[in-house]
C-alpha atoms as a PDB file:
ATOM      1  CA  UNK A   1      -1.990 -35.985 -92.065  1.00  0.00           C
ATOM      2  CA  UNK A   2      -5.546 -37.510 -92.796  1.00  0.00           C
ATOM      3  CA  UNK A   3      -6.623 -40.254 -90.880  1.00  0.00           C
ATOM      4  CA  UNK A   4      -9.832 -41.736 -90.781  1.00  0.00           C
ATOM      5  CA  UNK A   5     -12.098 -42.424 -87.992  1.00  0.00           C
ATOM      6  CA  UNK A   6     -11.932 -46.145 -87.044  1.00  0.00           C
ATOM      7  CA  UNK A   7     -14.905 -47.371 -85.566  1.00  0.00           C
ATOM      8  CA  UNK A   8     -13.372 -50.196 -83.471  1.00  0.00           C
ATOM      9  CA  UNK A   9     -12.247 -47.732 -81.232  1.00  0.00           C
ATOM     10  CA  UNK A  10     -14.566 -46.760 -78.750  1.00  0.00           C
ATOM     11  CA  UNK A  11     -12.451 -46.141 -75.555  1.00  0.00           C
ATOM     12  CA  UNK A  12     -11.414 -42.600 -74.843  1.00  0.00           C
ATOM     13  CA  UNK A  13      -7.410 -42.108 -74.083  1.00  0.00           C
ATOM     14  CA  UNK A  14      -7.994 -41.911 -70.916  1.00  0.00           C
ATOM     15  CA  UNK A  15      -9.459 -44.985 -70.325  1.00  0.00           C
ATOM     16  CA  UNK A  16      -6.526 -46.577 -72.796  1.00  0.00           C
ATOM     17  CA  UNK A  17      -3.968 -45.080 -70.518  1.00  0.00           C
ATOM     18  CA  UNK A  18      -5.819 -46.630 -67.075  1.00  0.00           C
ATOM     19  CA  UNK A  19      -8.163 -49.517 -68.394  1.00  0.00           C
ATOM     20  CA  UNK A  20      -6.673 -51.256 -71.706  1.00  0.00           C
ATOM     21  CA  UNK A  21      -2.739 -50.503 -72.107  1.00  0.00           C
ATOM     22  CA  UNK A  22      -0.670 -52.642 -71.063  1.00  0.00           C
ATOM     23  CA  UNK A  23       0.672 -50.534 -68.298  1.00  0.00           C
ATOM     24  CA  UNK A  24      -2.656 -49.519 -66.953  1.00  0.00           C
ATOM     25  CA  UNK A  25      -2.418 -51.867 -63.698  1.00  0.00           C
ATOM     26  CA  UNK A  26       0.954 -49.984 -63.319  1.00  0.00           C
ATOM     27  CA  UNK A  27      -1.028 -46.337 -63.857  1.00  0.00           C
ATOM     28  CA  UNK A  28      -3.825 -47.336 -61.842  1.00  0.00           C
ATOM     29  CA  UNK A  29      -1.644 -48.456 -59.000  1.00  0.00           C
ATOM     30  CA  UNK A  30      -0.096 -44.756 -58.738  1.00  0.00           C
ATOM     31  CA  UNK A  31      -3.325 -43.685 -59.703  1.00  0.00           C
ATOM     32  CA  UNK A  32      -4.410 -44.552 -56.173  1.00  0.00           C
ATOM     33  CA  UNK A  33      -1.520 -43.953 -54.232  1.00  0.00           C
ATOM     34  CA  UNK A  34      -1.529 -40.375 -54.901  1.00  0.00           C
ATOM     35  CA  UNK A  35      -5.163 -40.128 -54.023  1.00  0.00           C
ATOM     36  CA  UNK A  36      -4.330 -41.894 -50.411  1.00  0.00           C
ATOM     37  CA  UNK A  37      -1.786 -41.027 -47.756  1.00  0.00           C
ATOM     38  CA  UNK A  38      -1.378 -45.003 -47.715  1.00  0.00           C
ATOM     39  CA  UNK A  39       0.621 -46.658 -50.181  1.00  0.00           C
ATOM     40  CA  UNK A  40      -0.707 -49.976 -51.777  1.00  0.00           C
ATOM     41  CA  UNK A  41       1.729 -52.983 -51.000  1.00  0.00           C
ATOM     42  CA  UNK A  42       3.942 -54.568 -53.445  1.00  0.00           C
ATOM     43  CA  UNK A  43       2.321 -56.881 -55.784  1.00  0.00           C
ATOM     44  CA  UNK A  44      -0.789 -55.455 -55.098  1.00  0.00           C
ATOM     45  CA  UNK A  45      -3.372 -56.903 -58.299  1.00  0.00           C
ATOM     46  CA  UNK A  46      -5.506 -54.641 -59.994  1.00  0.00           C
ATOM     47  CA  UNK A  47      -9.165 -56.294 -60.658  1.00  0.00           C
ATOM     48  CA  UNK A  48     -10.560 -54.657 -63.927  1.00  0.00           C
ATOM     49  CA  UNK A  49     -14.453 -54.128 -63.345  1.00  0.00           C
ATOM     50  CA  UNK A  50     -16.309 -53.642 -66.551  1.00  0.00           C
ATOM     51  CA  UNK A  51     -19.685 -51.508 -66.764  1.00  0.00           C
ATOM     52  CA  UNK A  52     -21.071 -50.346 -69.852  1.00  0.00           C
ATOM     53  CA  UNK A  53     -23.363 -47.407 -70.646  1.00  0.00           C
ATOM     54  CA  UNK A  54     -24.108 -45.774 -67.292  1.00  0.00           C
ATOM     55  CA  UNK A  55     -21.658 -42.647 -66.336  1.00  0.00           C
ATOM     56  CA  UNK A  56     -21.261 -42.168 -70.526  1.00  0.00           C
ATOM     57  CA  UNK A  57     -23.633 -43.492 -73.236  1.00  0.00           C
ATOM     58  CA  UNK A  58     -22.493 -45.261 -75.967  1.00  0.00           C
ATOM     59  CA  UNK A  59     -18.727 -43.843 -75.432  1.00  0.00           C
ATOM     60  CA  UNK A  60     -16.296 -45.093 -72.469  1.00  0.00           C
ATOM     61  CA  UNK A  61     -14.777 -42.761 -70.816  1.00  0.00           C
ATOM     62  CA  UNK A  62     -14.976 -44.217 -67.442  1.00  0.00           C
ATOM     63  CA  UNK A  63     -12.594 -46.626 -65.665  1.00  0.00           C
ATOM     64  CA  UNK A  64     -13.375 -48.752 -62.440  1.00  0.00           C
ATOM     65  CA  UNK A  65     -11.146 -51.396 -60.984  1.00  0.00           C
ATOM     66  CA  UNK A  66     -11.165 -53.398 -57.400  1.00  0.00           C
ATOM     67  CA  UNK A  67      -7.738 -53.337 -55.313  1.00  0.00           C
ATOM     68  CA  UNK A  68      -7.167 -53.406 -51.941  1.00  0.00           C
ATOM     69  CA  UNK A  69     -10.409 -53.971 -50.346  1.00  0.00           C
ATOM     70  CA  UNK A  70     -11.910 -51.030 -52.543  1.00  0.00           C
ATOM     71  CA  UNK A  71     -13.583 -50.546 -55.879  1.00  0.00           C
ATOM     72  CA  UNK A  72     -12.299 -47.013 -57.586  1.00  0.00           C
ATOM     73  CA  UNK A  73     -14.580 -45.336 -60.008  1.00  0.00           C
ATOM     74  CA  UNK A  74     -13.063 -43.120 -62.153  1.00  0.00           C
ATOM     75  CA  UNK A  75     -14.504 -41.001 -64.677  1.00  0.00           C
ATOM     76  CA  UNK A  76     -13.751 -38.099 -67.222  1.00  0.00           C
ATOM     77  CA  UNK A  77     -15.378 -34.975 -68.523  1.00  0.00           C
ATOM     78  CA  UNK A  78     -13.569 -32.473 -71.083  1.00  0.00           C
ATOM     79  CA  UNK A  79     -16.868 -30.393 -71.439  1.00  0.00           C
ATOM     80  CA  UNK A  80     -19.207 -29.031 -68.392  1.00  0.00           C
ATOM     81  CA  UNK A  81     -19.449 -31.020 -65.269  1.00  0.00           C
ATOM     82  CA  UNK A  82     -22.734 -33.363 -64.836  1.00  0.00           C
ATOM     83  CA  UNK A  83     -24.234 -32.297 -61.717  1.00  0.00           C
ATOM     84  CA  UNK A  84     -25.767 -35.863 -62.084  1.00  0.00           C
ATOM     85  CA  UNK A  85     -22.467 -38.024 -61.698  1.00  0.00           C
ATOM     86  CA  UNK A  86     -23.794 -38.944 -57.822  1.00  0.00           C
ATOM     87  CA  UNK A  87     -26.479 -40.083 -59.456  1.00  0.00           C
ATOM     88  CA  UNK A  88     -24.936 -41.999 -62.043  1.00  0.00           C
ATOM     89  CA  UNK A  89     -22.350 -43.675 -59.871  1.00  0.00           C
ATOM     90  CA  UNK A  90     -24.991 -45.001 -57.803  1.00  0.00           C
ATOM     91  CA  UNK A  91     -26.192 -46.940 -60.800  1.00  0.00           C
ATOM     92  CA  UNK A  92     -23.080 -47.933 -61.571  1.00  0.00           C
ATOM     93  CA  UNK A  93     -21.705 -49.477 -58.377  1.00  0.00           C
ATOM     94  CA  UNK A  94     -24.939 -51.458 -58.624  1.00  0.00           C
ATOM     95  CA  UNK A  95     -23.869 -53.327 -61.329  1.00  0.00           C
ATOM     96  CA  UNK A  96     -19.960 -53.288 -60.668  1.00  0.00           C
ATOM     97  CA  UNK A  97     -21.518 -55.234 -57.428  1.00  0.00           C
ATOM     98  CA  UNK A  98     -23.621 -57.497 -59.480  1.00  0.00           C
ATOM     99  CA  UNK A  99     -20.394 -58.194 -60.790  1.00  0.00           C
ATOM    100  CA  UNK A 100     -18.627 -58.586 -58.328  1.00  0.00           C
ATOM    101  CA  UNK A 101     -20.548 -60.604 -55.493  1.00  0.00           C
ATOM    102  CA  UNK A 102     -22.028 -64.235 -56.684  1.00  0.00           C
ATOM    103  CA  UNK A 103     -25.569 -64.503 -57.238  1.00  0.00           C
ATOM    104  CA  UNK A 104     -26.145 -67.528 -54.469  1.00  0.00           C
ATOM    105  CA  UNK A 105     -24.023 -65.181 -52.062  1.00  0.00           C
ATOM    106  CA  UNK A 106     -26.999 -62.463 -52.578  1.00  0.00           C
ATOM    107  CA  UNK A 107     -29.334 -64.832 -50.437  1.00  0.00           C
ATOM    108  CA  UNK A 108     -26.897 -65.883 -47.885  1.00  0.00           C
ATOM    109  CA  UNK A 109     -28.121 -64.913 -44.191  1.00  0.00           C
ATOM    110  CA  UNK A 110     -24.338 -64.747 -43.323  1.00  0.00           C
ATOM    111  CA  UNK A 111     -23.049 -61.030 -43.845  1.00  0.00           C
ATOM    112  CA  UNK A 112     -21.506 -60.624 -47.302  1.00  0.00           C
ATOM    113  CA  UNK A 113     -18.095 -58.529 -47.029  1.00  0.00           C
ATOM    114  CA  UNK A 114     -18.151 -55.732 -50.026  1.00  0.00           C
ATOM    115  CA  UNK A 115     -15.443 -53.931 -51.111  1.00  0.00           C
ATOM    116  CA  UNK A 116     -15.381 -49.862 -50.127  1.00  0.00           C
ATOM    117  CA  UNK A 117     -16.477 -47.733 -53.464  1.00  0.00           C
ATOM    118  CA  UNK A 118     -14.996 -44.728 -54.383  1.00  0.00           C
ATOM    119  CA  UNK A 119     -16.127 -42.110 -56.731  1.00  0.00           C
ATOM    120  CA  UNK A 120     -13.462 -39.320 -58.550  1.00  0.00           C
ATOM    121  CA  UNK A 121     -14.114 -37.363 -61.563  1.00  0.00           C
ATOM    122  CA  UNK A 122     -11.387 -35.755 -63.447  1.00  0.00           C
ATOM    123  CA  UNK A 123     -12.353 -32.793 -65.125  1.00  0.00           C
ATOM    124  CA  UNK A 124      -9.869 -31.353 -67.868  1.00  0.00           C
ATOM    125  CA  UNK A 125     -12.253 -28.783 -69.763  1.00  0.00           C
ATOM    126  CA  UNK A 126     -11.865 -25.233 -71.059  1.00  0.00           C
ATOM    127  CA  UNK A 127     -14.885 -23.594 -68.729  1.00  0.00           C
ATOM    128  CA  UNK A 128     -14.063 -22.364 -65.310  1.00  0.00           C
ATOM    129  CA  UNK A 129     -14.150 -25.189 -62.379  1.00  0.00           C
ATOM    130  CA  UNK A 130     -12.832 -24.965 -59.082  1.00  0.00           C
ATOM    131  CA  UNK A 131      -9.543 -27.041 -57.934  1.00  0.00           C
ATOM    132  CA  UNK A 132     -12.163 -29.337 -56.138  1.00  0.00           C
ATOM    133  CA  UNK A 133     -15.633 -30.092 -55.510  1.00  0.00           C
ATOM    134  CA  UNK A 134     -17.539 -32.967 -53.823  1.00  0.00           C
ATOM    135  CA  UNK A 135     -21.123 -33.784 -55.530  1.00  0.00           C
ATOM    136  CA  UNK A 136     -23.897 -35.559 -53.604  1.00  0.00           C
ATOM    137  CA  UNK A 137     -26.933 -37.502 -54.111  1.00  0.00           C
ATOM    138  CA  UNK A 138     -28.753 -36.178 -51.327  1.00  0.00           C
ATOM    139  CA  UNK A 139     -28.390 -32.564 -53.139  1.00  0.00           C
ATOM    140  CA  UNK A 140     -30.671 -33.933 -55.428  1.00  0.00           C
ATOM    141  CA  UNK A 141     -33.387 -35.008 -52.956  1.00  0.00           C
ATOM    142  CA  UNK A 142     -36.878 -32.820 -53.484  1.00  0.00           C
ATOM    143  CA  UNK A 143     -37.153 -33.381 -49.359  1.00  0.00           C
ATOM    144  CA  UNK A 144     -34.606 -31.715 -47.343  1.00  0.00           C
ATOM    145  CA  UNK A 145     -35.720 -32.895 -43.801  1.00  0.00           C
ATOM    146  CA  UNK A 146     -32.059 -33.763 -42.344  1.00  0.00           C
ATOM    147  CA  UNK A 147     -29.666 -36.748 -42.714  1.00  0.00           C
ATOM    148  CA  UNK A 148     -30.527 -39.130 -45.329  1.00  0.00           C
ATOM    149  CA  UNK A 149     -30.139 -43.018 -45.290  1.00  0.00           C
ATOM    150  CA  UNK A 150     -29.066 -43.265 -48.783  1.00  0.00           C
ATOM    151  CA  UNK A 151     -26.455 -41.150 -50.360  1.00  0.00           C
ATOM    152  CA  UNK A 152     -23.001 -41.132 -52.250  1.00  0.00           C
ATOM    153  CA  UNK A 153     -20.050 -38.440 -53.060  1.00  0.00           C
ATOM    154  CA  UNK A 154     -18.839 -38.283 -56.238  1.00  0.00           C
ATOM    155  CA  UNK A 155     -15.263 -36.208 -55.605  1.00  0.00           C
ATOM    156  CA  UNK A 156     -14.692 -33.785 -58.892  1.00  0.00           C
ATOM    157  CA  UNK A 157     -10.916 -32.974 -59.409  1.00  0.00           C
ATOM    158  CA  UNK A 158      -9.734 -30.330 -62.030  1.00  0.00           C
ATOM    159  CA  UNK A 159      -6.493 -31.956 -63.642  1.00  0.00           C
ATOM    160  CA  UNK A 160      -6.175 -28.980 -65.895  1.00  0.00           C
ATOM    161  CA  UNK A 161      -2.177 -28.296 -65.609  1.00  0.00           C
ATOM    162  CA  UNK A 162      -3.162 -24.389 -64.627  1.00  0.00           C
ATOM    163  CA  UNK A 163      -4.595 -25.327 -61.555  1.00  0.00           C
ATOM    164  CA  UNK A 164      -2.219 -27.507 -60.126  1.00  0.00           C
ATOM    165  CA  UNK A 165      -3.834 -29.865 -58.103  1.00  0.00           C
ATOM    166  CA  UNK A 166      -1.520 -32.165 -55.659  1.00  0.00           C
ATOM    167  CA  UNK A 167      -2.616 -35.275 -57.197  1.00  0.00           C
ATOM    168  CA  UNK A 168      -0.707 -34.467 -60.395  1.00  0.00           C
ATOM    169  CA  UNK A 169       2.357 -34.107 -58.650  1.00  0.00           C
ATOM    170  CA  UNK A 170       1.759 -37.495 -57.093  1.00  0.00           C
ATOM    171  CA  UNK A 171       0.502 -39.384 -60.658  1.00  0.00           C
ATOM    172  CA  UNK A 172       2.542 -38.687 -63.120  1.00  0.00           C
ATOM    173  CA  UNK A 173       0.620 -40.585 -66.034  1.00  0.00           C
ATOM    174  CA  UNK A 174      -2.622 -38.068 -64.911  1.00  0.00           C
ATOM    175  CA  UNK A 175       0.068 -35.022 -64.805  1.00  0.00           C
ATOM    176  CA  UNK A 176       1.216 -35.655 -68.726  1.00  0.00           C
ATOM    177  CA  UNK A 177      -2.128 -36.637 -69.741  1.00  0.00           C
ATOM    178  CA  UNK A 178      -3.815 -33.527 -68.716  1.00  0.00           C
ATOM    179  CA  UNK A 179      -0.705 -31.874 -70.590  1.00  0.00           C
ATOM    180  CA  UNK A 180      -1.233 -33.595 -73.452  1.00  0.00           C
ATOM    181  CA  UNK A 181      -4.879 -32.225 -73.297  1.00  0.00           C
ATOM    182  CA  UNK A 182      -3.527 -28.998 -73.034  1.00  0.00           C
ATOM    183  CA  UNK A 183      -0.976 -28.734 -75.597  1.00  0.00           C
ATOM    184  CA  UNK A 184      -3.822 -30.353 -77.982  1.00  0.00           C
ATOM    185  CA  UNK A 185      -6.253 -27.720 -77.616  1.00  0.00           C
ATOM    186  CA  UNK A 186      -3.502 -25.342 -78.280  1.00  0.00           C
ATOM    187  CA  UNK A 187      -3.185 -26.182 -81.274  1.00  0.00           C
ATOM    188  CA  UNK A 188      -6.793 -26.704 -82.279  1.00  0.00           C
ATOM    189  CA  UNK A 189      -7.385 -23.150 -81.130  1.00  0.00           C
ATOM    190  CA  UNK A 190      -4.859 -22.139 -83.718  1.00  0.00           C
ATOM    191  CA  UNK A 191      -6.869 -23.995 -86.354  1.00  0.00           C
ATOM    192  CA  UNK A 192      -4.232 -26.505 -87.361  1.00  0.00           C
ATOM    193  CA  UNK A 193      -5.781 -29.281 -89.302  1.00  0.00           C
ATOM    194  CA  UNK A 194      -2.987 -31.872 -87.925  1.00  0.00           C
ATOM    195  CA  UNK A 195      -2.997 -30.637 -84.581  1.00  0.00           C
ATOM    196  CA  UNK A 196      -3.229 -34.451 -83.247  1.00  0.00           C
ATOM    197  CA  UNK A 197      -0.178 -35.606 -85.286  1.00  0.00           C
ATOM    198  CA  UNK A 198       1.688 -31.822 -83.970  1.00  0.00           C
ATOM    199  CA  UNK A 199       0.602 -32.644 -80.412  1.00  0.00           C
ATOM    200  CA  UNK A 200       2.034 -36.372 -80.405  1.00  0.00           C
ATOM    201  CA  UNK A 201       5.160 -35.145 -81.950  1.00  0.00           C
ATOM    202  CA  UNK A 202       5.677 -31.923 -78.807  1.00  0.00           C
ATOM    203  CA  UNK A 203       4.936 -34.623 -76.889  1.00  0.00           C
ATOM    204  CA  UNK A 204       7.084 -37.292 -77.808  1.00  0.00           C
ATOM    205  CA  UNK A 205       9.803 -34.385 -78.200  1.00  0.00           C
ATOM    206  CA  UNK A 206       9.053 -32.860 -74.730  1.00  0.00           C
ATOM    207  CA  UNK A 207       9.083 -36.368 -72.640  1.00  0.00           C
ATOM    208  CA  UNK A 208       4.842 -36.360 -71.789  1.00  0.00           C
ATOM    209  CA  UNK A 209       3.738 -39.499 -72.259  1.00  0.00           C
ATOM    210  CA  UNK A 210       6.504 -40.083 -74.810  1.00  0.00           C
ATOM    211  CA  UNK A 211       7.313 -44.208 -74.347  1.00  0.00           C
ATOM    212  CA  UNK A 212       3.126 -44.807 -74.623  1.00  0.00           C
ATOM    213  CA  UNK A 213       2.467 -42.341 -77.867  1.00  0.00           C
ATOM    214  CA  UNK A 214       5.006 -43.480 -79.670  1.00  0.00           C
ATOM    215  CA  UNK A 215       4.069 -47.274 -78.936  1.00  0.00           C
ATOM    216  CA  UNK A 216       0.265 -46.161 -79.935  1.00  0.00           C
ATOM    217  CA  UNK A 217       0.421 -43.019 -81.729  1.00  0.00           C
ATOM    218  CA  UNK A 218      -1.559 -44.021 -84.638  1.00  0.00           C
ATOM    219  CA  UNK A 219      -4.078 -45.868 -82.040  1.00  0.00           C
ATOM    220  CA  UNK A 220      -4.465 -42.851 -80.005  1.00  0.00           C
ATOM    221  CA  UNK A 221      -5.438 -40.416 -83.307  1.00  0.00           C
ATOM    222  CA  UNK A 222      -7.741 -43.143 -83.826  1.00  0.00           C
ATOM    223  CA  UNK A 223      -9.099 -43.018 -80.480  1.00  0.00           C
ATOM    224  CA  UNK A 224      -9.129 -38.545 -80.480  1.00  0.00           C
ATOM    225  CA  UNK A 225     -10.869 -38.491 -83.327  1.00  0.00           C
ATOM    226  CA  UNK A 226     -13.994 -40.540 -81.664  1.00  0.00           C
ATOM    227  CA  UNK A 227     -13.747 -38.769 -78.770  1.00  0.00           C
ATOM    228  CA  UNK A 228     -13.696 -35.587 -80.419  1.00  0.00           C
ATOM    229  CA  UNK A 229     -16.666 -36.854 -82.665  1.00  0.00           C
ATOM    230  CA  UNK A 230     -18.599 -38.017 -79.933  1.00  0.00           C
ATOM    231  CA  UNK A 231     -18.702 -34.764 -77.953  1.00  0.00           C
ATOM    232  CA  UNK A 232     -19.223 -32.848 -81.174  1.00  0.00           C
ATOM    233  CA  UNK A 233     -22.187 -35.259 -81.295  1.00  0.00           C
ATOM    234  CA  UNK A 234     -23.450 -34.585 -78.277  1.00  0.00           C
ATOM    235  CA  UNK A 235     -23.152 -30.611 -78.885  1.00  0.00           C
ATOM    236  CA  UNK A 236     -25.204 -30.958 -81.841  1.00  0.00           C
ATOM    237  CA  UNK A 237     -27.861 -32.923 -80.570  1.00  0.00           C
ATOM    238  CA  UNK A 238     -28.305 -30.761 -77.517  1.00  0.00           C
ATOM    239  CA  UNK A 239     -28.689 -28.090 -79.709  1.00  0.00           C
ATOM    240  CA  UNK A 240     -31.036 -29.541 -82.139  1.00  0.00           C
ATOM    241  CA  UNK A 241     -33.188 -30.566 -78.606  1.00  0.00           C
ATOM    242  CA  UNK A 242     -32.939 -26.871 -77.908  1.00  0.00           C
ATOM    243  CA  UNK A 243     -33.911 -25.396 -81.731  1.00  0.00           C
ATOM    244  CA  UNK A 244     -36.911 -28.351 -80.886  1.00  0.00           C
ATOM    245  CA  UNK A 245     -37.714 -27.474 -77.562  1.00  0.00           C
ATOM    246  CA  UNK A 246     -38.468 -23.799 -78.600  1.00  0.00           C
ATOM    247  CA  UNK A 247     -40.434 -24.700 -81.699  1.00  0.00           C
ATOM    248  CA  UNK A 248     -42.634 -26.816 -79.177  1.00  0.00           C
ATOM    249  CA  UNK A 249     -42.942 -24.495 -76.271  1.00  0.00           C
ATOM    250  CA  UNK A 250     -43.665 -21.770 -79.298  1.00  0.00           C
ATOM    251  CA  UNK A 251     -46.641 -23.597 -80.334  1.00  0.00           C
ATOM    252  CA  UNK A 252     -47.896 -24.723 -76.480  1.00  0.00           C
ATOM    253  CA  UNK A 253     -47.834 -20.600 -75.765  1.00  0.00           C
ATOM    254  CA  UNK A 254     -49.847 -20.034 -79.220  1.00  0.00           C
ATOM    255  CA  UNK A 255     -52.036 -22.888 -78.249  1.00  0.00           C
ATOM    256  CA  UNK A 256     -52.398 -21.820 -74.895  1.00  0.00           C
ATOM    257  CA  UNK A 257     -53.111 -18.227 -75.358  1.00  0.00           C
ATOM    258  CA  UNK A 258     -55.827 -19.089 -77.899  1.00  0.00           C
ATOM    259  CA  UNK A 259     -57.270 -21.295 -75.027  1.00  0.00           C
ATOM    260  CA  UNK A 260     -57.142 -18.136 -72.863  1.00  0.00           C
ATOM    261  CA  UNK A 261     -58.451 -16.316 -75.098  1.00  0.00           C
ATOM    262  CA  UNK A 262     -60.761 -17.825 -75.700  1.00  0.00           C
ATOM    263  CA  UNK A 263     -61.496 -18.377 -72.284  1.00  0.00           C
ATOM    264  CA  UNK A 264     -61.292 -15.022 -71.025  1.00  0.00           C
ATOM    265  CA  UNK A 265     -63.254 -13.950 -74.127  1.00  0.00           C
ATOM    266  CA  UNK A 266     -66.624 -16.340 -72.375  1.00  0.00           C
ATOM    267  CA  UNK A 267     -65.933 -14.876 -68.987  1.00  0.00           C
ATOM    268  CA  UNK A 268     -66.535 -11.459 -70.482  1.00  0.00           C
ATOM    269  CA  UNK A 269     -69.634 -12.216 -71.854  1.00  0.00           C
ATOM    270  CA  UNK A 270     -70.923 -14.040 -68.756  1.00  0.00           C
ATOM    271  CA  UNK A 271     -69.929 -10.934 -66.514  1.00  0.00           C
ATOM    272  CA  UNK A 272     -71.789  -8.581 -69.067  1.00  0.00           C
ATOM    273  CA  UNK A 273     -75.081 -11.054 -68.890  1.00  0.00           C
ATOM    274  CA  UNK A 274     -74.742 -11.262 -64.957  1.00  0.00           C
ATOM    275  CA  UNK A 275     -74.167  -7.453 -64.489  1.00  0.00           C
ATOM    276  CA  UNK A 276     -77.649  -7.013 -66.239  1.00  0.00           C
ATOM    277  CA  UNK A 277     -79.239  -9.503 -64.314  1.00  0.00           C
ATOM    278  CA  UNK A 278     -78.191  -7.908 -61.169  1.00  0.00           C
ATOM    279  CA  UNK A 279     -79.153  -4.795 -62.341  1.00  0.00           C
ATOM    280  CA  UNK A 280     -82.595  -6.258 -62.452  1.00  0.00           C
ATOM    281  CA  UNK A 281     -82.584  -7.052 -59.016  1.00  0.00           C
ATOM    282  CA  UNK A 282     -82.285 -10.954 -59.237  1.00  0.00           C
ATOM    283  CA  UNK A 283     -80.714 -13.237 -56.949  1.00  0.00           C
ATOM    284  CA  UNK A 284     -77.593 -15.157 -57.682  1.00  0.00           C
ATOM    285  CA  UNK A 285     -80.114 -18.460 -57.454  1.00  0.00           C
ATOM    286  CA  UNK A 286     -82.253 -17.460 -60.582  1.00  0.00           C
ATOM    287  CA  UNK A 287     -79.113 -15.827 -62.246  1.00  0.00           C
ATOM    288  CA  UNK A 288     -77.262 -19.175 -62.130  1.00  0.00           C
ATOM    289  CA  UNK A 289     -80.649 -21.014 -63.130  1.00  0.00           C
ATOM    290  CA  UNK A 290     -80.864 -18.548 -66.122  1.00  0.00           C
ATOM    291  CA  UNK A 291     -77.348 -18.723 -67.495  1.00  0.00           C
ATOM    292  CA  UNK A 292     -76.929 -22.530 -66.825  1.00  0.00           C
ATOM    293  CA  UNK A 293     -74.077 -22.035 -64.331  1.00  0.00           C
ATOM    294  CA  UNK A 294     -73.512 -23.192 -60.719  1.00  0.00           C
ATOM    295  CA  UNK A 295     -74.194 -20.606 -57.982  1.00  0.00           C
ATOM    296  CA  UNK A 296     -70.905 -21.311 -56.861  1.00  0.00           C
ATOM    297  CA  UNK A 297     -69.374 -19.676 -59.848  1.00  0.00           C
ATOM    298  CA  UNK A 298     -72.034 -17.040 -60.241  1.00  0.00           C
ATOM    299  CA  UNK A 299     -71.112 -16.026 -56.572  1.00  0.00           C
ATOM    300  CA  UNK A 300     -67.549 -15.909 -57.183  1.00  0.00           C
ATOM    301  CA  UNK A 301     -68.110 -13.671 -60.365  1.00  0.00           C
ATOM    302  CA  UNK A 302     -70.229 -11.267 -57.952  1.00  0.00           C
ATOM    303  CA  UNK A 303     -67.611 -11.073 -55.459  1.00  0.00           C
ATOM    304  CA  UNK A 304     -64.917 -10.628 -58.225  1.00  0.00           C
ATOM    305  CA  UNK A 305     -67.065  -7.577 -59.238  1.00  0.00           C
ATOM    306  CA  UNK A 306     -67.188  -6.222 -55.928  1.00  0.00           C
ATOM    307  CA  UNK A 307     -63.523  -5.813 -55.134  1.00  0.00           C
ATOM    308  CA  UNK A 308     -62.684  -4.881 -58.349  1.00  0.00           C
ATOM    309  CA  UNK A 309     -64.983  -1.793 -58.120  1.00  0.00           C
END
């Protein structure tokens, strides 16, 4: 089956399933329950929070939402873990709060109540990543001179079905997608060209996901095949920086060793011109008066010469 790439959609599937569909309160609700021991209330209302181009440019794949006193940052990776997320999600709760909190309440001398952030990544790709990691901002700090004032934990959680994290067990909307993942790149490694259409039918067929792809199966191709673009886009353009990066530090080591060169080709010649100088018995003064230099320099030449002998 052909399909081509609609434009309109720029939401990953994973922020379909928790952001736009029409059962993502329901999926962000058990979302958070199985990441806290206690249960949100019934009735509880989800508050979508929308931030553009900060955890992923020109792509969403993140989802953030307030509920329950809190607002839950959740983002995705299907290729290497950003060891910048921390950094990231600290530019991004800054403008879910700019969001979130009036501007005349920003200049109020009164205390203004905020609600508790929280940062999760869920990673789902095919290089090695442990069950669990926590990322921090101060890890990026150039000093390391104790506790810092400022920092933020972004916790990284591998949903890939091998590794069988407990939070999968307790969401099952996060449990099929990172099946659906799976089954997906099964059949890409197999080089199927309709291995999105064969990977909504197992699916549908196998109960994962089943009642949402076949509501939006034809929306969801739409929405794989941008995805898939977009980090095929990426790849390309971090390898074209690289194929650039070489060409330029190619030409800086060309350029440089011509300068020293070039430079090492003078010294030489001022060494030879001071070793005859000295051999005439003059002082480093009259040397450096001769050859235009500072007697600083001609010094340091003399004492070069020494311990080099």
């Amino acid at each position: 089956m052909t399909v081509k790439e609609n434009r309109e959609y720029k939401n990953s599937m994973f922020v379909d399933l928790f952001f736009e569909d029409a059962l993502a309160e329901q999926n962000d609700i058990s979302l958070y329950n199985a990441l806290h021991d206690e249960p949100l209330p019934e009735g509880t209302s989800i508050q979508k929070i929308r931030v553009d181009d900060i955890l992923y440019l020109n792509f969403k794949n993140d989802v953030s939402f307030g509920v329950g006193g809190k607002v839950m940052v959740f983002g995705e990776h299907q290729t290497t873990i950003n060891e910048n997320m921390p950094l990231r999600s600290l530019m991004y709760i800054g403008r879910a709060y700019e969001k979130i909190v009036p501007v005349r309440d920003r200049y109020k001398k009164k205390l203004v109540e905020l609600p508790k952030p929280e940062f999760y990544t869920f990673y789902n790709g095919e290089k090695d990543w442990v069950t669990e990691k926590v990322l921090k901002l101060s890890d990026a700090y150039i000093v390391q001179d104790g506790p810092s004032m400022l920092d933020l934990e972004v916790k990284v959680i591998n949903i890939n079905p091998a590794q069988q994290h407990e939070v999968l067990e307790k969401c099952r909307v996060l449990k099929e997608y990172g099946q659906f993942v799976d089954i997906l790149r099964d059949y890409q490694a197999k080089g199927d060209g309709d291995a999105f259409k064969h990977t909504i039918e197992q699916c549908i067929d196998s109960g994962i996901l089943a009642d949402y792809l076949k509501k939006k199966g034809s929306e969801v191709i739409n929405m794989l095949i941008a995805e898939y673009d977009y980090d095929m886009d990426i790849e390309v353009q971090r390898e074209e920086a690289y194929t650039e990066g070489l060409s330029r530090g190619r030409e800086e080591g060309l350029r440089e060793g011509r300068e020293e060169g070039h430079k090492e080709g003078c010294n030489y010649k001022l060494i030879e011109q001071l070793k005859k100088k000295l051999s005439k018995g003059k002082s480093p003064e009259e040397i450096a008066d001769e050859l235009e230099e500072s007697v600083e320099i001609i010094q340091e030449l003399i004492d070069s010469m020494k311990e080099d002998s």
